[in-house]
PDB file of N, CA and C in Angstrom:
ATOM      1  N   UNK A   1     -83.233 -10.005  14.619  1.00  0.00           N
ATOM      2  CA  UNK A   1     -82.440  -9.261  15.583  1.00  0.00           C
ATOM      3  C   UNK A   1     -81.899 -10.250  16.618  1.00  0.00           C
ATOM      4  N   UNK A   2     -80.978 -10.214  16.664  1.00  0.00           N
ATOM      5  CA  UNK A   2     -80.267 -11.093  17.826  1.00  0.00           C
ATOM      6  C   UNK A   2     -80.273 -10.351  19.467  1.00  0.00           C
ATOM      7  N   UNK A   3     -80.429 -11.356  20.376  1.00  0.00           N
ATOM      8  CA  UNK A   3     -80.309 -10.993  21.518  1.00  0.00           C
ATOM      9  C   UNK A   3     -79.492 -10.119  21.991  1.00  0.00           C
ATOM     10  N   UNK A   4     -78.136  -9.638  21.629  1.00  0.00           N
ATOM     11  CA  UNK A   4     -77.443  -9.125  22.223  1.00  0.00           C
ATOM     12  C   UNK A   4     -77.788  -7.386  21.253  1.00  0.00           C
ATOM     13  N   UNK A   5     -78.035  -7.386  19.959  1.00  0.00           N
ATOM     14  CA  UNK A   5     -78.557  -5.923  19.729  1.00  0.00           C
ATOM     15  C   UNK A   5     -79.735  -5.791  20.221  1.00  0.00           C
ATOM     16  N   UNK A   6     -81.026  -6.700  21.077  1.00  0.00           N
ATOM     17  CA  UNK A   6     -81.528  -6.196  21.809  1.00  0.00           C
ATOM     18  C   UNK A   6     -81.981  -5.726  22.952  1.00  0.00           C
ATOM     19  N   UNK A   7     -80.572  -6.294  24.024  1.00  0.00           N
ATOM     20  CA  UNK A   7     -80.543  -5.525  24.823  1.00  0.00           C
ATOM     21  C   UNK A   7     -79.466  -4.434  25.012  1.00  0.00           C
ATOM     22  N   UNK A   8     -78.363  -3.844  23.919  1.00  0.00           N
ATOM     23  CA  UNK A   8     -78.048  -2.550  23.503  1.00  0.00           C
ATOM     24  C   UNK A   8     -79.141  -1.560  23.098  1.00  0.00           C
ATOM     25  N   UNK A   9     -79.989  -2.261  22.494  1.00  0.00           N
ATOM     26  CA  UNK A   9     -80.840  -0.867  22.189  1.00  0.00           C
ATOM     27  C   UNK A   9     -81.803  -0.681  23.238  1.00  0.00           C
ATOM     28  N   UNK A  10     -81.974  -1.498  23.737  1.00  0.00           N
ATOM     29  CA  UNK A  10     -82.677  -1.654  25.035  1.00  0.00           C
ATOM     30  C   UNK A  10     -81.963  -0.905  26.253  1.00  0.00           C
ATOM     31  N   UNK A  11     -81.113  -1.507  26.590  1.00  0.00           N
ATOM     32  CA  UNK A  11     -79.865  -0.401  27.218  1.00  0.00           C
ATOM     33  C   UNK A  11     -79.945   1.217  26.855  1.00  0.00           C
ATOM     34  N   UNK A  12     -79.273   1.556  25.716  1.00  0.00           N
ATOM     35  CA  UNK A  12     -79.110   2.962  25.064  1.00  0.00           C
ATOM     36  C   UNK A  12     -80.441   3.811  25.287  1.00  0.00           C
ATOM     37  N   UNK A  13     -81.773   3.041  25.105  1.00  0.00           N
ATOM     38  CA  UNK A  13     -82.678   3.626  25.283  1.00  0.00           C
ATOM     39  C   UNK A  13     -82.877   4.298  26.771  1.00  0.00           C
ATOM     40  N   UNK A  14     -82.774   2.934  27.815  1.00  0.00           N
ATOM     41  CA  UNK A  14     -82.857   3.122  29.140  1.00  0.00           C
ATOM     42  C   UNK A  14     -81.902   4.382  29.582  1.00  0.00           C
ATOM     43  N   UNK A  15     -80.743   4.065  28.963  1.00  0.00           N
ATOM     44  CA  UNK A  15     -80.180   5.646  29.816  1.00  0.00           C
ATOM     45  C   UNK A  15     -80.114   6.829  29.066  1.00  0.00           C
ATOM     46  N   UNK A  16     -80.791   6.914  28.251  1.00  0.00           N
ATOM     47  CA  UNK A  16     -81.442   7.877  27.482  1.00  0.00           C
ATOM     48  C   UNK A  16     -82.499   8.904  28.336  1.00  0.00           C
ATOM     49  N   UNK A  17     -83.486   7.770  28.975  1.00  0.00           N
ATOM     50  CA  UNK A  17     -84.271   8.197  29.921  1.00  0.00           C
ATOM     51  C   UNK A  17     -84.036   8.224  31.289  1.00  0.00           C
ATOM     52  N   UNK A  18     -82.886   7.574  31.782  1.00  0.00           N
ATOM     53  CA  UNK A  18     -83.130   7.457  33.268  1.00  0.00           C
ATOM     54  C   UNK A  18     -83.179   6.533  33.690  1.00  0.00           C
ATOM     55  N   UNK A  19     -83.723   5.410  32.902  1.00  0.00           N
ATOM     56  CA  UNK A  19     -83.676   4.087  33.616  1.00  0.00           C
ATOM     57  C   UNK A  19     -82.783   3.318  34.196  1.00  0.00           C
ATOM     58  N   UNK A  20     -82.664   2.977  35.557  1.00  0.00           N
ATOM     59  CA  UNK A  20     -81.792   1.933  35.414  1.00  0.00           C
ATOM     60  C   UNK A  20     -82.479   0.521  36.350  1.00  0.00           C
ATOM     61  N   UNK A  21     -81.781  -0.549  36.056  1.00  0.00           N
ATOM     62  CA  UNK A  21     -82.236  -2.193  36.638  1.00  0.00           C
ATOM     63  C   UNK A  21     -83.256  -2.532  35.336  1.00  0.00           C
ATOM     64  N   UNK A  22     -83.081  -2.127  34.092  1.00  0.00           N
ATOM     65  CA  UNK A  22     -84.073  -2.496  33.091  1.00  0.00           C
ATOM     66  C   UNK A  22     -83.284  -3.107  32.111  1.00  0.00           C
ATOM     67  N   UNK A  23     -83.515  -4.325  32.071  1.00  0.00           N
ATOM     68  CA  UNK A  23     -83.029  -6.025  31.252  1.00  0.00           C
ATOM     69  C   UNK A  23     -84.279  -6.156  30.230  1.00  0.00           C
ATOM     70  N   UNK A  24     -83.571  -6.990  29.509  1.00  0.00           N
ATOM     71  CA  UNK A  24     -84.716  -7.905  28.113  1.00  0.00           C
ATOM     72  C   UNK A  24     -85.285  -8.784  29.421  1.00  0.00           C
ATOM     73  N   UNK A  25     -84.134  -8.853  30.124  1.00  0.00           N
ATOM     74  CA  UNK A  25     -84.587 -10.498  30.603  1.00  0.00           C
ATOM     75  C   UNK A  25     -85.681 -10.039  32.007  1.00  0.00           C
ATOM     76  N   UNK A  26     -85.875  -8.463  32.342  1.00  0.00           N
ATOM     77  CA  UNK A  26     -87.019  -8.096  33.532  1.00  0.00           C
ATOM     78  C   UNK A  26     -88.166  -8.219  32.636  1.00  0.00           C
ATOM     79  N   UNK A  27     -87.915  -7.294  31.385  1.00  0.00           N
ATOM     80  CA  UNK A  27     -89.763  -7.492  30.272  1.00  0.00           C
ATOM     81  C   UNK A  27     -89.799  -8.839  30.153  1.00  0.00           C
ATOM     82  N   UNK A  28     -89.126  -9.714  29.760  1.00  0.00           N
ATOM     83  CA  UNK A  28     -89.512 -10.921  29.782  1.00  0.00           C
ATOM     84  C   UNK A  28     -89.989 -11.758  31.081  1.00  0.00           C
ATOM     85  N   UNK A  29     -89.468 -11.583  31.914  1.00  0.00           N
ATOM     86  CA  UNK A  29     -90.219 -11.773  33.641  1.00  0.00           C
ATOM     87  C   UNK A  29     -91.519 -11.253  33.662  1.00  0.00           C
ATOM     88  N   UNK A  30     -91.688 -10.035  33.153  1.00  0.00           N
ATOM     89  CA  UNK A  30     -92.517  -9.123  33.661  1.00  0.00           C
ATOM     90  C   UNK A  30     -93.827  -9.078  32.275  1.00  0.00           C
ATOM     91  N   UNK A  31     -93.692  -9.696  30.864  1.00  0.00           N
ATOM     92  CA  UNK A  31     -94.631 -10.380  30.775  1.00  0.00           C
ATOM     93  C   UNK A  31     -95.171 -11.745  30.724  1.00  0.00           C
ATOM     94  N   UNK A  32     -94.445 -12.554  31.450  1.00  0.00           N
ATOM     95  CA  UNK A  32     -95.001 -13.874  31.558  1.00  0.00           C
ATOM     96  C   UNK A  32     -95.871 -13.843  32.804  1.00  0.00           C
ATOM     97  N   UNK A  33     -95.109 -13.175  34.408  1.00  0.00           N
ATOM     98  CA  UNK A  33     -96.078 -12.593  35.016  1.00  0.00           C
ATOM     99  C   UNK A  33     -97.856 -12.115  34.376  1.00  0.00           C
ATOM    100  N   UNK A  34     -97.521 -11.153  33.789  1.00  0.00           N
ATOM    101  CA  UNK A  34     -98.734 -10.539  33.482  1.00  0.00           C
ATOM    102  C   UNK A  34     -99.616 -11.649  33.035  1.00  0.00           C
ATOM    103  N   UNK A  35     -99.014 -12.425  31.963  1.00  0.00           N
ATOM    104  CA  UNK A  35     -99.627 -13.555  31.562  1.00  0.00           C
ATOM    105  C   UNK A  35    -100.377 -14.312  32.391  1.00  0.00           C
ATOM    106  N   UNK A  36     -99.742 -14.802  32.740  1.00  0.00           N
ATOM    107  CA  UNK A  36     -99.962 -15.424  34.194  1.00  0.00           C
ATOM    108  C   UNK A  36    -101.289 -14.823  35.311  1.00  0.00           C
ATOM    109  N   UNK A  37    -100.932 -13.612  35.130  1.00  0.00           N
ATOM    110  CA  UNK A  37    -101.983 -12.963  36.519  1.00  0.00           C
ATOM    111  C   UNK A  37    -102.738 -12.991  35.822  1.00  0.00           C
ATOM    112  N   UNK A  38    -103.402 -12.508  33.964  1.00  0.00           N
ATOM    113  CA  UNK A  38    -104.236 -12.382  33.423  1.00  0.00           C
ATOM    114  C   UNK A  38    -105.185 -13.681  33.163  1.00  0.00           C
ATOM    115  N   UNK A  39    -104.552 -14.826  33.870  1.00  0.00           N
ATOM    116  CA  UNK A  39    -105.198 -16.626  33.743  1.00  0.00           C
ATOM    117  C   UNK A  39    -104.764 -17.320  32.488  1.00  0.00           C
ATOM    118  N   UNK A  40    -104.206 -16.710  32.232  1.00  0.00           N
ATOM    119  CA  UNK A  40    -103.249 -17.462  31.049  1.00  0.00           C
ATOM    120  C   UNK A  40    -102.802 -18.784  31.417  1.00  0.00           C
ATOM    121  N   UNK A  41    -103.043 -19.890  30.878  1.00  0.00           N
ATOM    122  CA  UNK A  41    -102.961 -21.299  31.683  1.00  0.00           C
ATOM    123  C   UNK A  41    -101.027 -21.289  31.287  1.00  0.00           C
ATOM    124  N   UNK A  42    -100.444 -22.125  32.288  1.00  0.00           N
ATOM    125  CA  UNK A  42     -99.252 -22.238  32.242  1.00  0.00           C
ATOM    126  C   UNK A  42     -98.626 -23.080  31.486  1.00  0.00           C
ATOM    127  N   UNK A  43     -99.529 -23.669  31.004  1.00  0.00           N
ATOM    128  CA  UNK A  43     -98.723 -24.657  29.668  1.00  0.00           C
ATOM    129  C   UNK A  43     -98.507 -23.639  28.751  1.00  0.00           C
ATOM    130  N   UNK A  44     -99.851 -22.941  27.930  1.00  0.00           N
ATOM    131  CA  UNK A  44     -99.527 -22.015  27.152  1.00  0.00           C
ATOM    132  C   UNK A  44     -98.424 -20.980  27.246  1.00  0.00           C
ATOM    133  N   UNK A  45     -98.466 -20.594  28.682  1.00  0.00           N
ATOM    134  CA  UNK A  45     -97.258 -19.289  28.771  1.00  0.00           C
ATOM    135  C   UNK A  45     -95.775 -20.588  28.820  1.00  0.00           C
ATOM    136  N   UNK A  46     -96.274 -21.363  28.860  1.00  0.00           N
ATOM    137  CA  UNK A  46     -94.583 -22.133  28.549  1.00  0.00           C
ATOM    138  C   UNK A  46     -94.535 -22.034  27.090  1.00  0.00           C
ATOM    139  N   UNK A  47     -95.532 -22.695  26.491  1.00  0.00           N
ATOM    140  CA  UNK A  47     -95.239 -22.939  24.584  1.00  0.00           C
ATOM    141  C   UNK A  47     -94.266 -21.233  24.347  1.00  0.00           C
ATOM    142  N   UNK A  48     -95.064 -20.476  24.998  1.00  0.00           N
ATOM    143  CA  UNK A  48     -94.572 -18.737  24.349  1.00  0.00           C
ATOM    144  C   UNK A  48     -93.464 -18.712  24.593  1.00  0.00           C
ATOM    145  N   UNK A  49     -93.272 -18.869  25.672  1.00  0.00           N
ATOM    146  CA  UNK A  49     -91.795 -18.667  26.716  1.00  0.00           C
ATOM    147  C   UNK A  49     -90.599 -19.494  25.673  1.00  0.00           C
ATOM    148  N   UNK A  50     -90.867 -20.813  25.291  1.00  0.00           N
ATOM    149  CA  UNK A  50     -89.876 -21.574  25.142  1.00  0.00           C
ATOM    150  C   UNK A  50     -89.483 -22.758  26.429  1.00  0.00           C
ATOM    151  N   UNK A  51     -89.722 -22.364  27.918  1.00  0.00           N
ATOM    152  CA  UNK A  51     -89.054 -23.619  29.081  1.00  0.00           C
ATOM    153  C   UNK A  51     -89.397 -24.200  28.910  1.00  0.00           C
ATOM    154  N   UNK A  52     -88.394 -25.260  29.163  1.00  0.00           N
ATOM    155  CA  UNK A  52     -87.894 -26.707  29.168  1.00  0.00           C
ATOM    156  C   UNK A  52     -89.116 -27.135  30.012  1.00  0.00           C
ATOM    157  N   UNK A  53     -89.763 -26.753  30.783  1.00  0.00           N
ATOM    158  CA  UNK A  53     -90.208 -27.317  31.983  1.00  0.00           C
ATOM    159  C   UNK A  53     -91.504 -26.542  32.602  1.00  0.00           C
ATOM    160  N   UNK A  54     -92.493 -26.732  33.172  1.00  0.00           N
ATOM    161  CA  UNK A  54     -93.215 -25.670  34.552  1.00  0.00           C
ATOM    162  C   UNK A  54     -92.657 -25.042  35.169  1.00  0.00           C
ATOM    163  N   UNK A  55     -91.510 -26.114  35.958  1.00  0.00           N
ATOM    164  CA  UNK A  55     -90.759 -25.911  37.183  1.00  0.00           C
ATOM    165  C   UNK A  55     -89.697 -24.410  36.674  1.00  0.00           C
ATOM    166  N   UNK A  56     -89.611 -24.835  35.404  1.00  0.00           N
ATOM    167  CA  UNK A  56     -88.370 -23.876  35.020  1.00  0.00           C
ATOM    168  C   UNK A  56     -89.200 -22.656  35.215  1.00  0.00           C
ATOM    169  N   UNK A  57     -90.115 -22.217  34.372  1.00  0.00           N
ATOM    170  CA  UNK A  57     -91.060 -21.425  34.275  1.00  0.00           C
ATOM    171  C   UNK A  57     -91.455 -20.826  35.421  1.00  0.00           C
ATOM    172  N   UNK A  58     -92.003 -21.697  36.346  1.00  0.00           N
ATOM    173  CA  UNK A  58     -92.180 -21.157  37.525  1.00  0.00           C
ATOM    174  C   UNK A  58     -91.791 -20.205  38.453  1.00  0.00           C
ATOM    175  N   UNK A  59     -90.364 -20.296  38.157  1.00  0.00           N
ATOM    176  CA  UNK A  59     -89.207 -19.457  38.480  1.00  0.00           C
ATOM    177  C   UNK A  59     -89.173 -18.125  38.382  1.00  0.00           C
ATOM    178  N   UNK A  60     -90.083 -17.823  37.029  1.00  0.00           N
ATOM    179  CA  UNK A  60     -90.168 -16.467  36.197  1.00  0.00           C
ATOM    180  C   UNK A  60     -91.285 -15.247  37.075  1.00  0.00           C
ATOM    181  N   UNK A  61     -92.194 -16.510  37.611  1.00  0.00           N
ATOM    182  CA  UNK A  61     -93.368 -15.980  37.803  1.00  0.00           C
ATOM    183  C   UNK A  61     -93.396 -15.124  39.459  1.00  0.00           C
ATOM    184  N   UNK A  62     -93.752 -13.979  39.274  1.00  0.00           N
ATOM    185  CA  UNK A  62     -93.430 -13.222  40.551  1.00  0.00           C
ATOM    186  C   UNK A  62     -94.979 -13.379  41.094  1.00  0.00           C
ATOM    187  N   UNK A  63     -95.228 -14.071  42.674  1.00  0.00           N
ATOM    188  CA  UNK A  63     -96.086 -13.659  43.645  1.00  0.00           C
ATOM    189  C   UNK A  63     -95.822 -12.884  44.778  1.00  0.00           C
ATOM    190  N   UNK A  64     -97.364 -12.189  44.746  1.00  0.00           N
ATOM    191  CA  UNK A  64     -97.152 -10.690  45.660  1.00  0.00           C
ATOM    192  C   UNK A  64     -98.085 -10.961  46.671  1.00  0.00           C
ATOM    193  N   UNK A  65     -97.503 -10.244  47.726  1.00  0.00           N
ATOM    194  CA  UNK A  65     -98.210 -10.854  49.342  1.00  0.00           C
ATOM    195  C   UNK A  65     -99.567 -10.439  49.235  1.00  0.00           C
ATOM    196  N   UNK A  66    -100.470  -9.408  48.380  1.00  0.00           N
ATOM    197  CA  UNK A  66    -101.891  -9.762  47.797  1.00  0.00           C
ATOM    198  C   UNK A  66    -102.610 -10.921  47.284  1.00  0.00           C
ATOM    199  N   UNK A  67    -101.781 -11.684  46.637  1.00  0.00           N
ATOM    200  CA  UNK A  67    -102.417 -12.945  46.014  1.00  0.00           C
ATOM    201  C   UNK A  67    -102.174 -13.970  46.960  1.00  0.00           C
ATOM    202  N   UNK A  68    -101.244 -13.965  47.642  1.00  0.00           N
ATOM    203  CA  UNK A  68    -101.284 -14.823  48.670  1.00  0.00           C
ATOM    204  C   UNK A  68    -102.952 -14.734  49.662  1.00  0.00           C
ATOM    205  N   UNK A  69    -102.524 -13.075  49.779  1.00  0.00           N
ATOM    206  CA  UNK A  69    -104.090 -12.970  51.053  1.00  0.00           C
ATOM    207  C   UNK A  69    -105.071 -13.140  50.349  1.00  0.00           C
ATOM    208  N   UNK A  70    -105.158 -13.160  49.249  1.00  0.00           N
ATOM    209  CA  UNK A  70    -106.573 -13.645  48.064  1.00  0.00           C
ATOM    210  C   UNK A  70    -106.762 -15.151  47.941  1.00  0.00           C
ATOM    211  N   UNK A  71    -105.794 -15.744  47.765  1.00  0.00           N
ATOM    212  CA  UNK A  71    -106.216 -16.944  47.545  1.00  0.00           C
ATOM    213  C   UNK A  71    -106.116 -17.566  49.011  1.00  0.00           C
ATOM    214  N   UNK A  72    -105.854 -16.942  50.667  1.00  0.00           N
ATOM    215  CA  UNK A  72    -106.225 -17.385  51.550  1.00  0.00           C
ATOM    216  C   UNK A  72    -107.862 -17.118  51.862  1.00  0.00           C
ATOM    217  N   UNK A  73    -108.023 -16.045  51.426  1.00  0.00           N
ATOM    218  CA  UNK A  73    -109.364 -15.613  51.694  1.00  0.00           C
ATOM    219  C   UNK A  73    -110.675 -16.081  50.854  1.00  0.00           C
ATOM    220  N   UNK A  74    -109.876 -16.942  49.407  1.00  0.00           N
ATOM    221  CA  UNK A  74    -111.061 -17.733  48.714  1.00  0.00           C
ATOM    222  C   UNK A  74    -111.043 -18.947  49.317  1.00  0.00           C
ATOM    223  N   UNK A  75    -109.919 -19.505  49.784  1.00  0.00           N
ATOM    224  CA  UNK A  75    -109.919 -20.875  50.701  1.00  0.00           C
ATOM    225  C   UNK A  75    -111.207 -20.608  52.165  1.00  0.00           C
ATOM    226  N   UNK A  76    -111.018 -19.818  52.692  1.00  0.00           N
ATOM    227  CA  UNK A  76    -111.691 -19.457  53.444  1.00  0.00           C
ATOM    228  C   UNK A  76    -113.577 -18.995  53.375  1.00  0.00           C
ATOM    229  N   UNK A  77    -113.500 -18.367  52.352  1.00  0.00           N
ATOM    230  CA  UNK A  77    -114.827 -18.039  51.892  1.00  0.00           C
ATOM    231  C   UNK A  77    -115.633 -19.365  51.592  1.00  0.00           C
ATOM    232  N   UNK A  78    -114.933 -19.810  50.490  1.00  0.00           N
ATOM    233  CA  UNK A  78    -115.897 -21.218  50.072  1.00  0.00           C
ATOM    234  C   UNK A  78    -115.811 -22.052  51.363  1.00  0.00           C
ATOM    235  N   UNK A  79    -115.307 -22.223  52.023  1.00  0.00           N
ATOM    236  CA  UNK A  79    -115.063 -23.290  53.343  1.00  0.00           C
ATOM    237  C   UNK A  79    -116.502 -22.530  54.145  1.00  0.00           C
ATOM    238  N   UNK A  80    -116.943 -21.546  54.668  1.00  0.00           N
ATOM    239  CA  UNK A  80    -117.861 -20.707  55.221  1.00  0.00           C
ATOM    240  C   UNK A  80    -118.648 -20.701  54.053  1.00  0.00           C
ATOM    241  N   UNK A  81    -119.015 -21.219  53.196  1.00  0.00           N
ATOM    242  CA  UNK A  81    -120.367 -21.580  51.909  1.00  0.00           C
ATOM    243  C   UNK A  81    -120.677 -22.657  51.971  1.00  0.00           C
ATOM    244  N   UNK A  82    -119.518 -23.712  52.874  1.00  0.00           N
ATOM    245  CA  UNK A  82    -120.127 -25.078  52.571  1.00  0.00           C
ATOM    246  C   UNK A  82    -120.174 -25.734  53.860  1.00  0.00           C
ATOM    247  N   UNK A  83    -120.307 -24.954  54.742  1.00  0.00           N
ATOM    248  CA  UNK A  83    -120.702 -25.337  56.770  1.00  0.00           C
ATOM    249  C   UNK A  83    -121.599 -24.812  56.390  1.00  0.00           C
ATOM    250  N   UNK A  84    -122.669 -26.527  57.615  1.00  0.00           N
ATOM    251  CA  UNK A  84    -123.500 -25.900  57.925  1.00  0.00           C
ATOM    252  C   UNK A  84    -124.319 -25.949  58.853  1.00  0.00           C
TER     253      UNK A  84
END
């Protein structure tokens, strides 16, 4: 299947239901994300992906102002485990 019959059927489907702002290219954002959040190391989600690059890749990957306050608050935790 070539790219462009799959985002027609992808399309046709979406306004079938209602959808709209729904791309090949958001599911594809939206599972490398997942990948990603699930610890999927980032080399691997590159081999899947196909990028040229991390950096390229990187691009794909959506952070949410939760993981930010998570990974301030593990910086913080272990820092208060190892004063003493």
């Amino acid at each position: 299947m070539t790219r462009a019959a799959a985002d027609l059927i992808l399309k046709t489907a979406c306004q079938r239901v209602g959808l709209v702002g729904v791309s090949t290219h958001s599911f594809r954002r939206t599972a490398l994300t997942r990948m990603h959040n699930a610890g999927i190391p980032l080399r691997v989600i590159q081999e899947i992906s196909g990028h040229s690059s991390l950096e390229v890749l990187q691009r794909y990957l959506e952070v949410t102002d939760q993981q930010i306050v998570d990974a301030v608050k593990a910086i913080s935790s272990k820092s208060n485990q190892n004063s003493f």
